[in-house]
N, C-alpha and C. Protein backbone atom coordinates (compact mmCIF):
# COMPACT_ATOMS: atom_id res chain seq x y z
N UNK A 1 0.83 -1.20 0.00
CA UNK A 1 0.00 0.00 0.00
C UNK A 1 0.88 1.27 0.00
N UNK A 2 1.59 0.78 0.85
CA UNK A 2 3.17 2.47 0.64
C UNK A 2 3.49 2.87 -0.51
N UNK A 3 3.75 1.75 -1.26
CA UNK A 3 4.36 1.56 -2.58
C UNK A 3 3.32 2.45 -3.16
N UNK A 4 2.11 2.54 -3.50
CA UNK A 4 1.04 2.99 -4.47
C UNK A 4 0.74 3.98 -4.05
N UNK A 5 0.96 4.54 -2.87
CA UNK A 5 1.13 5.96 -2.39
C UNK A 5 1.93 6.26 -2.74
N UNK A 6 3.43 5.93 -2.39
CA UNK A 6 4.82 7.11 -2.97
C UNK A 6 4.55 6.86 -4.63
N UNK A 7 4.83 6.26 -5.18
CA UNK A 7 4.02 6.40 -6.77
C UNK A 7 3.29 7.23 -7.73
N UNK A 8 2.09 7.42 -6.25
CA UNK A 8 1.21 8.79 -6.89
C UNK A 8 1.38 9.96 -6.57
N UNK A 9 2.27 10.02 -5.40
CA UNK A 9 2.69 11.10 -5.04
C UNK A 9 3.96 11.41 -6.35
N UNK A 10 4.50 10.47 -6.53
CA UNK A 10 5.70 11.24 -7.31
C UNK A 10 5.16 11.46 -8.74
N UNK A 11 3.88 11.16 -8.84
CA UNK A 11 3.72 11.17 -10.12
C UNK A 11 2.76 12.89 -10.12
N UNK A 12 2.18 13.17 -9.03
CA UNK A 12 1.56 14.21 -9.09
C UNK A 12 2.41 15.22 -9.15
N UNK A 13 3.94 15.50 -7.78
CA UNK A 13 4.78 16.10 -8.10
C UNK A 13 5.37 16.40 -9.27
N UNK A 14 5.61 15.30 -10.43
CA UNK A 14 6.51 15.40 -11.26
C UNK A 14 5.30 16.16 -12.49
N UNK A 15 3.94 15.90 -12.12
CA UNK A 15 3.21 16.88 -13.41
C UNK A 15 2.89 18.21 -12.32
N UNK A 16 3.42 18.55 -11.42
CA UNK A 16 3.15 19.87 -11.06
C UNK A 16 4.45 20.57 -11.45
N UNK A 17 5.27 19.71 -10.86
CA UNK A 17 6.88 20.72 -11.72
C UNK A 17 7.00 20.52 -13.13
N UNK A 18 6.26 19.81 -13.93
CA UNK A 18 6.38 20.15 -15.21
C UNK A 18 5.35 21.58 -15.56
N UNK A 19 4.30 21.79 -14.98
CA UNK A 19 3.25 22.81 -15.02
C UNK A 19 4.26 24.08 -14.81
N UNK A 20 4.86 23.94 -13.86
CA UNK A 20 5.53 25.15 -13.13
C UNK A 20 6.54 25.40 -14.25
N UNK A 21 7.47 24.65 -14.89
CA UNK A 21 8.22 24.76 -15.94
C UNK A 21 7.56 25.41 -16.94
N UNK A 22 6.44 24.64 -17.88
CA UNK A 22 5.65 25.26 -18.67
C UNK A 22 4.96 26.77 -18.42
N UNK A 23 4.50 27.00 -17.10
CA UNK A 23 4.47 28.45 -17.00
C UNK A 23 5.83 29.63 -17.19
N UNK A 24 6.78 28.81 -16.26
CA UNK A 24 7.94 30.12 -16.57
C UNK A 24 8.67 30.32 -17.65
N UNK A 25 8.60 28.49 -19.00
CA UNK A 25 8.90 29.01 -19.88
C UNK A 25 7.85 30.30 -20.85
N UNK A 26 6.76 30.14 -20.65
CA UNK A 26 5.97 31.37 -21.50
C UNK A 26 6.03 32.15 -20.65
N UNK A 27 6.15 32.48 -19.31
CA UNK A 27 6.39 34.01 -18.91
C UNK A 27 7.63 34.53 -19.88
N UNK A 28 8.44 33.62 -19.76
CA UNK A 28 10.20 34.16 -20.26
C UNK A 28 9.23 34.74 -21.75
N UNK A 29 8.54 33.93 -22.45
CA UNK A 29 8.50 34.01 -23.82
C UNK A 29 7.70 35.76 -24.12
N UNK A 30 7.06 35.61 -23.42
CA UNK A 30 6.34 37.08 -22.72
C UNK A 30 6.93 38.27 -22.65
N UNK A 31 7.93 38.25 -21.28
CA UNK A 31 8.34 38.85 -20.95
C UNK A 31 9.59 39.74 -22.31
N UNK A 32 10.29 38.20 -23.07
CA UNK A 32 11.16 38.74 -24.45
C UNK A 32 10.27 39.32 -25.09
N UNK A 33 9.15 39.50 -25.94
CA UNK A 33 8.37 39.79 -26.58
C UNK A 33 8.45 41.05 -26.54
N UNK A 34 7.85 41.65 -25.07
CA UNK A 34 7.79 43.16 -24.67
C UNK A 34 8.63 43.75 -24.45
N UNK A 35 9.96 43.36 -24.55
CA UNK A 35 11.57 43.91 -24.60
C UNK A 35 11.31 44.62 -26.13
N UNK A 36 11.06 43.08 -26.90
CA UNK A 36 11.54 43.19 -28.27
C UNK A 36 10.61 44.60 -28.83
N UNK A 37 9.17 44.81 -27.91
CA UNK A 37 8.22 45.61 -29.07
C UNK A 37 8.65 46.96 -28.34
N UNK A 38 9.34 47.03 -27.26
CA UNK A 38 9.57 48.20 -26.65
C UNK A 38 10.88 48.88 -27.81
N UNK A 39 12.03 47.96 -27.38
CA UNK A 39 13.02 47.98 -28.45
C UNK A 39 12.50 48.49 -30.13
N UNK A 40 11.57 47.67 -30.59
CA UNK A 40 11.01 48.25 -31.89
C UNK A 40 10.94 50.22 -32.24
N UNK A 41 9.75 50.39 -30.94
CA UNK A 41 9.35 51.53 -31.17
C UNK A 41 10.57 52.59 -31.02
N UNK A 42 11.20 52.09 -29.98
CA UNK A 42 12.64 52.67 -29.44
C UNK A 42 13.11 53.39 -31.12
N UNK A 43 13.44 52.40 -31.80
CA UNK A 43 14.25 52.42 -33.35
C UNK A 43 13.15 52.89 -34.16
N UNK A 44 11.92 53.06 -33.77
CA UNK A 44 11.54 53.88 -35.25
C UNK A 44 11.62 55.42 -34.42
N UNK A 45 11.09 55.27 -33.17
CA UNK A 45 10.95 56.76 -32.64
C UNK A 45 12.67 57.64 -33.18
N UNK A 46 13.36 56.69 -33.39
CA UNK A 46 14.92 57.27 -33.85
C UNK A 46 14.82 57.53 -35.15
N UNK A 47 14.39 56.54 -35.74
CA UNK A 47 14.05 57.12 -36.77
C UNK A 47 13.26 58.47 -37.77
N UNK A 48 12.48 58.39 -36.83
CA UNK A 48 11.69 59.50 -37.07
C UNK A 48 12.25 61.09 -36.53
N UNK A 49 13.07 61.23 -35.29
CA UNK A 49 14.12 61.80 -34.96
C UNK A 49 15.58 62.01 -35.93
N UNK A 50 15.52 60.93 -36.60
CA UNK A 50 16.87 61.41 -37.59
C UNK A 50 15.62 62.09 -38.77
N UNK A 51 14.85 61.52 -38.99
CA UNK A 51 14.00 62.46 -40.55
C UNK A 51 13.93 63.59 -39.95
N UNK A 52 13.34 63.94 -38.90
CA UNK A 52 12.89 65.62 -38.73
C UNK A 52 14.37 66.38 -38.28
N UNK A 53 15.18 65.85 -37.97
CA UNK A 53 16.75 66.77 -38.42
C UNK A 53 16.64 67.17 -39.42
N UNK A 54 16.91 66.03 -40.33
CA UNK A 54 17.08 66.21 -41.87
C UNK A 54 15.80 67.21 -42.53
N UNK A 55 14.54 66.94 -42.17
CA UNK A 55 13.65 67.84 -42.68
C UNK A 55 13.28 69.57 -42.60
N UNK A 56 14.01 69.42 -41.01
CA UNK A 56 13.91 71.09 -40.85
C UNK A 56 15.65 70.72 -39.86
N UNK A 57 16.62 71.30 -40.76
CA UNK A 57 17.81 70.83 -39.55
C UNK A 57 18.35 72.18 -38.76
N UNK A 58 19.00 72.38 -37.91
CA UNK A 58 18.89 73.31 -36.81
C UNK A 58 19.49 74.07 -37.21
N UNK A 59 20.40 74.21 -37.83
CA UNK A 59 21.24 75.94 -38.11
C UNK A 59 20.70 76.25 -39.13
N UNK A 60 19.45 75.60 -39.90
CA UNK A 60 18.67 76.72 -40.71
C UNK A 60 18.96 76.23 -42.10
N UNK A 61 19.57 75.17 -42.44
CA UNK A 61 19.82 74.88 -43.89
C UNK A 61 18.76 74.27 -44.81
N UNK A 62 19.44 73.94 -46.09
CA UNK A 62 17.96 73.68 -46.31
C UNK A 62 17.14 71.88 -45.98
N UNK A 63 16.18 71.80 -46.34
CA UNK A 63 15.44 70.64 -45.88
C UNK A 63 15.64 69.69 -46.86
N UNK A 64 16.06 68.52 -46.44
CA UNK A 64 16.32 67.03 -47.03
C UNK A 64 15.34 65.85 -46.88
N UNK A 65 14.43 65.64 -47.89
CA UNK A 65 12.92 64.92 -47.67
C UNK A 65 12.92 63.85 -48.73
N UNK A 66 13.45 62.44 -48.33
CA UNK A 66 13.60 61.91 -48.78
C UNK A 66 13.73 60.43 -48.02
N UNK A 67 13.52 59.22 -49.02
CA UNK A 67 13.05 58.03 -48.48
C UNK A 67 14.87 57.46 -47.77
N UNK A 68 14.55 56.97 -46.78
CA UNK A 68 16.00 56.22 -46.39
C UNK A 68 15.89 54.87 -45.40
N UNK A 69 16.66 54.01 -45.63
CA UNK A 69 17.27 52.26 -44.54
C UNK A 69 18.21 53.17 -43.87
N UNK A 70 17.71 52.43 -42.50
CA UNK A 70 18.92 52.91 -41.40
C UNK A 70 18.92 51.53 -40.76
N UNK A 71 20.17 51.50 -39.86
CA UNK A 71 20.85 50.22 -39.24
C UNK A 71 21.43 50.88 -38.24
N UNK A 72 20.44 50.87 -37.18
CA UNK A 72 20.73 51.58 -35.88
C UNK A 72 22.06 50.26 -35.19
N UNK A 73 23.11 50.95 -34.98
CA UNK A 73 23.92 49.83 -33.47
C UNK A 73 23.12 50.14 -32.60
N UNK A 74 24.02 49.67 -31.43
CA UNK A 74 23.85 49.40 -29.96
C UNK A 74 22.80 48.41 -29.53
N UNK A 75 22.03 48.93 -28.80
CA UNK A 75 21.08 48.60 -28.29
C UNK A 75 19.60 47.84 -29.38
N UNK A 76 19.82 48.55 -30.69
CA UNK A 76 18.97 49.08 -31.62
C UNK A 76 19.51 47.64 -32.55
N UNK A 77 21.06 47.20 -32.52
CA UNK A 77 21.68 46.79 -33.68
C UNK A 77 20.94 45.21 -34.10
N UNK A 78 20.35 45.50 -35.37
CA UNK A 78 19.58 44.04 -35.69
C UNK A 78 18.53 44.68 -36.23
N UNK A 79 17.68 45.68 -36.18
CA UNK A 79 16.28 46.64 -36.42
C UNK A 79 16.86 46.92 -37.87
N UNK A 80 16.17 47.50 -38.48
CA UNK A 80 15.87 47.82 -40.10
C UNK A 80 15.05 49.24 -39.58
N UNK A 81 15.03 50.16 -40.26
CA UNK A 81 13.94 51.20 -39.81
C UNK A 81 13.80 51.78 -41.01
N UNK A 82 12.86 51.69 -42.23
CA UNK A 82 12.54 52.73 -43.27
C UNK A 82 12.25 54.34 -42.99
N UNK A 83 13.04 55.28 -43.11
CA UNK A 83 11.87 56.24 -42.89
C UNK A 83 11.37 56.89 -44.67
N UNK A 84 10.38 57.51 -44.33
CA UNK A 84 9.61 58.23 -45.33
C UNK A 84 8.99 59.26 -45.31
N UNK A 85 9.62 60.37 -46.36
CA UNK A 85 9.16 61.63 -45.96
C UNK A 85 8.30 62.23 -47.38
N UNK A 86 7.60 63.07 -47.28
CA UNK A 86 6.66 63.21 -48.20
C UNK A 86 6.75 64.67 -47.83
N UNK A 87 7.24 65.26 -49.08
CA UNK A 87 6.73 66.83 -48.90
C UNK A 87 6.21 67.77 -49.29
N UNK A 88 5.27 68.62 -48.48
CA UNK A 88 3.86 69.01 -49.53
C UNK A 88 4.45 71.17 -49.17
N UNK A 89 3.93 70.97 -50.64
CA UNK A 89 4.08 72.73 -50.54
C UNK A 89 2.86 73.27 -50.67
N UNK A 90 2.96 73.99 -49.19
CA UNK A 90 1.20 74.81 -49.06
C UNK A 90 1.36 76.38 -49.56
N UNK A 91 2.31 77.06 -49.57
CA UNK A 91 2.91 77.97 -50.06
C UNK A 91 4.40 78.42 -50.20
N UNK A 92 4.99 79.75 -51.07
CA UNK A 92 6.14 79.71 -51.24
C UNK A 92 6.63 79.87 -49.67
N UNK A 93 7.86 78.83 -49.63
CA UNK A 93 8.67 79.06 -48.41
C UNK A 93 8.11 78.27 -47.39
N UNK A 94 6.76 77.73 -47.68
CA UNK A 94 5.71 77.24 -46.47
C UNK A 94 5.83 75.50 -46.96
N UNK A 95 6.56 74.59 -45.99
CA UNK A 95 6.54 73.13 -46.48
C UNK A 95 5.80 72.84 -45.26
N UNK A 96 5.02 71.37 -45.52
CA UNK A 96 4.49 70.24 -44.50
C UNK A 96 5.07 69.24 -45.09
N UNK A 97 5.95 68.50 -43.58
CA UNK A 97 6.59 67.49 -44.08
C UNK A 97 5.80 65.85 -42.96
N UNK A 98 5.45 65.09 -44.04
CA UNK A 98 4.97 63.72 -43.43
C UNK A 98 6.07 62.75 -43.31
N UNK A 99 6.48 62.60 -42.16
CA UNK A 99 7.28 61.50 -41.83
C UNK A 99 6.47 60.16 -41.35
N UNK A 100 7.04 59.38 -41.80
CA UNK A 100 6.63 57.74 -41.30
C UNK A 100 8.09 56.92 -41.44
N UNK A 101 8.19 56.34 -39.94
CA UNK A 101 9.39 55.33 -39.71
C UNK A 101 8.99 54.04 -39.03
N UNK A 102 9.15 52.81 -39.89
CA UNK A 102 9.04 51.44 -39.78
C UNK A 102 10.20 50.69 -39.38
N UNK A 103 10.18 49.97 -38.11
CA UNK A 103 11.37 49.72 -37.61
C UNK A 103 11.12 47.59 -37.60
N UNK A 104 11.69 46.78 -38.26
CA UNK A 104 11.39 45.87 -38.02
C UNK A 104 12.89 45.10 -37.55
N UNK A 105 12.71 43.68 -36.94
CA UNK A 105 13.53 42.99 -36.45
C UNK A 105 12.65 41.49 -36.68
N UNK A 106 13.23 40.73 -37.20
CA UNK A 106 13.35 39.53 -37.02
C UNK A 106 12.51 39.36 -38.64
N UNK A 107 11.67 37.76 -38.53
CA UNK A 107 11.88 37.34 -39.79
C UNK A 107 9.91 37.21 -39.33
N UNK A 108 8.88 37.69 -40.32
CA UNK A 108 7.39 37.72 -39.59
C UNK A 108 6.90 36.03 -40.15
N UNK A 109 6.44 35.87 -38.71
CA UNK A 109 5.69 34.78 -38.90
C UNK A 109 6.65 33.89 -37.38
N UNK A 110 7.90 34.51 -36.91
CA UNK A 110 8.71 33.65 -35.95
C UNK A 110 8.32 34.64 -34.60
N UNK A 111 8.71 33.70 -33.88
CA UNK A 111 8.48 34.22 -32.09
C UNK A 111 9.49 35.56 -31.96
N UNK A 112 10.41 35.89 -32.94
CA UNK A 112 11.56 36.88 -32.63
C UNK A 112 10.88 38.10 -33.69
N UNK A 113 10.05 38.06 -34.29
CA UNK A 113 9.75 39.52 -35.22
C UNK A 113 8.65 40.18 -34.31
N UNK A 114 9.35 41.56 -34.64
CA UNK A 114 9.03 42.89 -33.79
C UNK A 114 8.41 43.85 -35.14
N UNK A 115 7.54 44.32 -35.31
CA UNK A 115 7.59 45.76 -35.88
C UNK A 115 6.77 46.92 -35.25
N UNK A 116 7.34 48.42 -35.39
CA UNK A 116 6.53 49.26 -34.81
C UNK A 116 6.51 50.49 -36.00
N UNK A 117 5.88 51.21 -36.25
CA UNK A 117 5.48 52.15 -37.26
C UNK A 117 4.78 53.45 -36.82
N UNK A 118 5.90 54.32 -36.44
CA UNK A 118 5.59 55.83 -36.41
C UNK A 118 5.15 56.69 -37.37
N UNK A 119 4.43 57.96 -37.02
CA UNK A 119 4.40 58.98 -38.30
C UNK A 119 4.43 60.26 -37.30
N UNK A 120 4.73 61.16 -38.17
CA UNK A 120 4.66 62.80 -37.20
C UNK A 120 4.59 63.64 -38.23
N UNK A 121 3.78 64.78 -38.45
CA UNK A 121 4.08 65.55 -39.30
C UNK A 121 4.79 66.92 -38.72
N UNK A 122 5.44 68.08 -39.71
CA UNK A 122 6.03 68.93 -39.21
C UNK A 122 5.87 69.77 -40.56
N UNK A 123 6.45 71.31 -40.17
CA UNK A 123 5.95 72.78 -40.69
C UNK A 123 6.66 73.49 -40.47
N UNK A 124 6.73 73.97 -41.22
CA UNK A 124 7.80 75.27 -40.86
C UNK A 124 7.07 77.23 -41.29
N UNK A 125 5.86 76.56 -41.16
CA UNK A 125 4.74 77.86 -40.86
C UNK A 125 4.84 78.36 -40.02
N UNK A 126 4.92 80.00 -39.89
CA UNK A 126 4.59 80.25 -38.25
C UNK A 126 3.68 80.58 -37.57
């Protein structure tokens, strides 16, 4: 009778620590995920930060509106980020510029692809 007790006991233990395994591996899987989509936005919000330099840049020169691939290092290094700028003339001297920056990582359809997709527009009206 001992025997068929320690038995079921080890058998209940051994599917509760497999449960417990199976949970902390998808927390982990979770927890990477929201690194990765934080990280995403991180690299387009840069992106979109390098277009509006280039679109209105600070000592006053002129404006550069045009499509570009960036390959952020560091932190960033692995991301792709398109940006895209579109520029509309509302009058002489008067531009609106549409930025949009797409930042992707990984390959879509796998547990490792991230994308995030900014836009901002900007003016140089006063």
């Amino acid at each position: 009778m001992a025997l068929i007790s320690a038995i079921f006991l080890i058998v209940v233990l051994a599917a509760l620590g497999l449960y417990a395994v199976r949970i902390g591996g998808s927390e982990q899987q979770t927890a990477n995920a929201s690194l990765l989509n934080s990280r995403a936005a991180a690299a387009a919000l840069s992106g979109l930060e390098y277009a509006s330099y280039k679109a209105a840049p600070a000592g006053g020169g002129p404006a550069v509106c045009g499509n570009q691939t960036l390959n952020p290092g560091g932190a960033l290094a692995g991301f792709t980020v398109t940006v895209t700028c579109q520029q509309l003339q509302v009058a002489a001297g008067q531009d609106v510029f549409k930025l949009t920056a797409t930042a992707r990582f990984g390959v879509y359809g796998r547990p490792n692809y991230a994308a995030r997709t900014l836009t901002r527009t900007l003016s140089n009206i006063p």
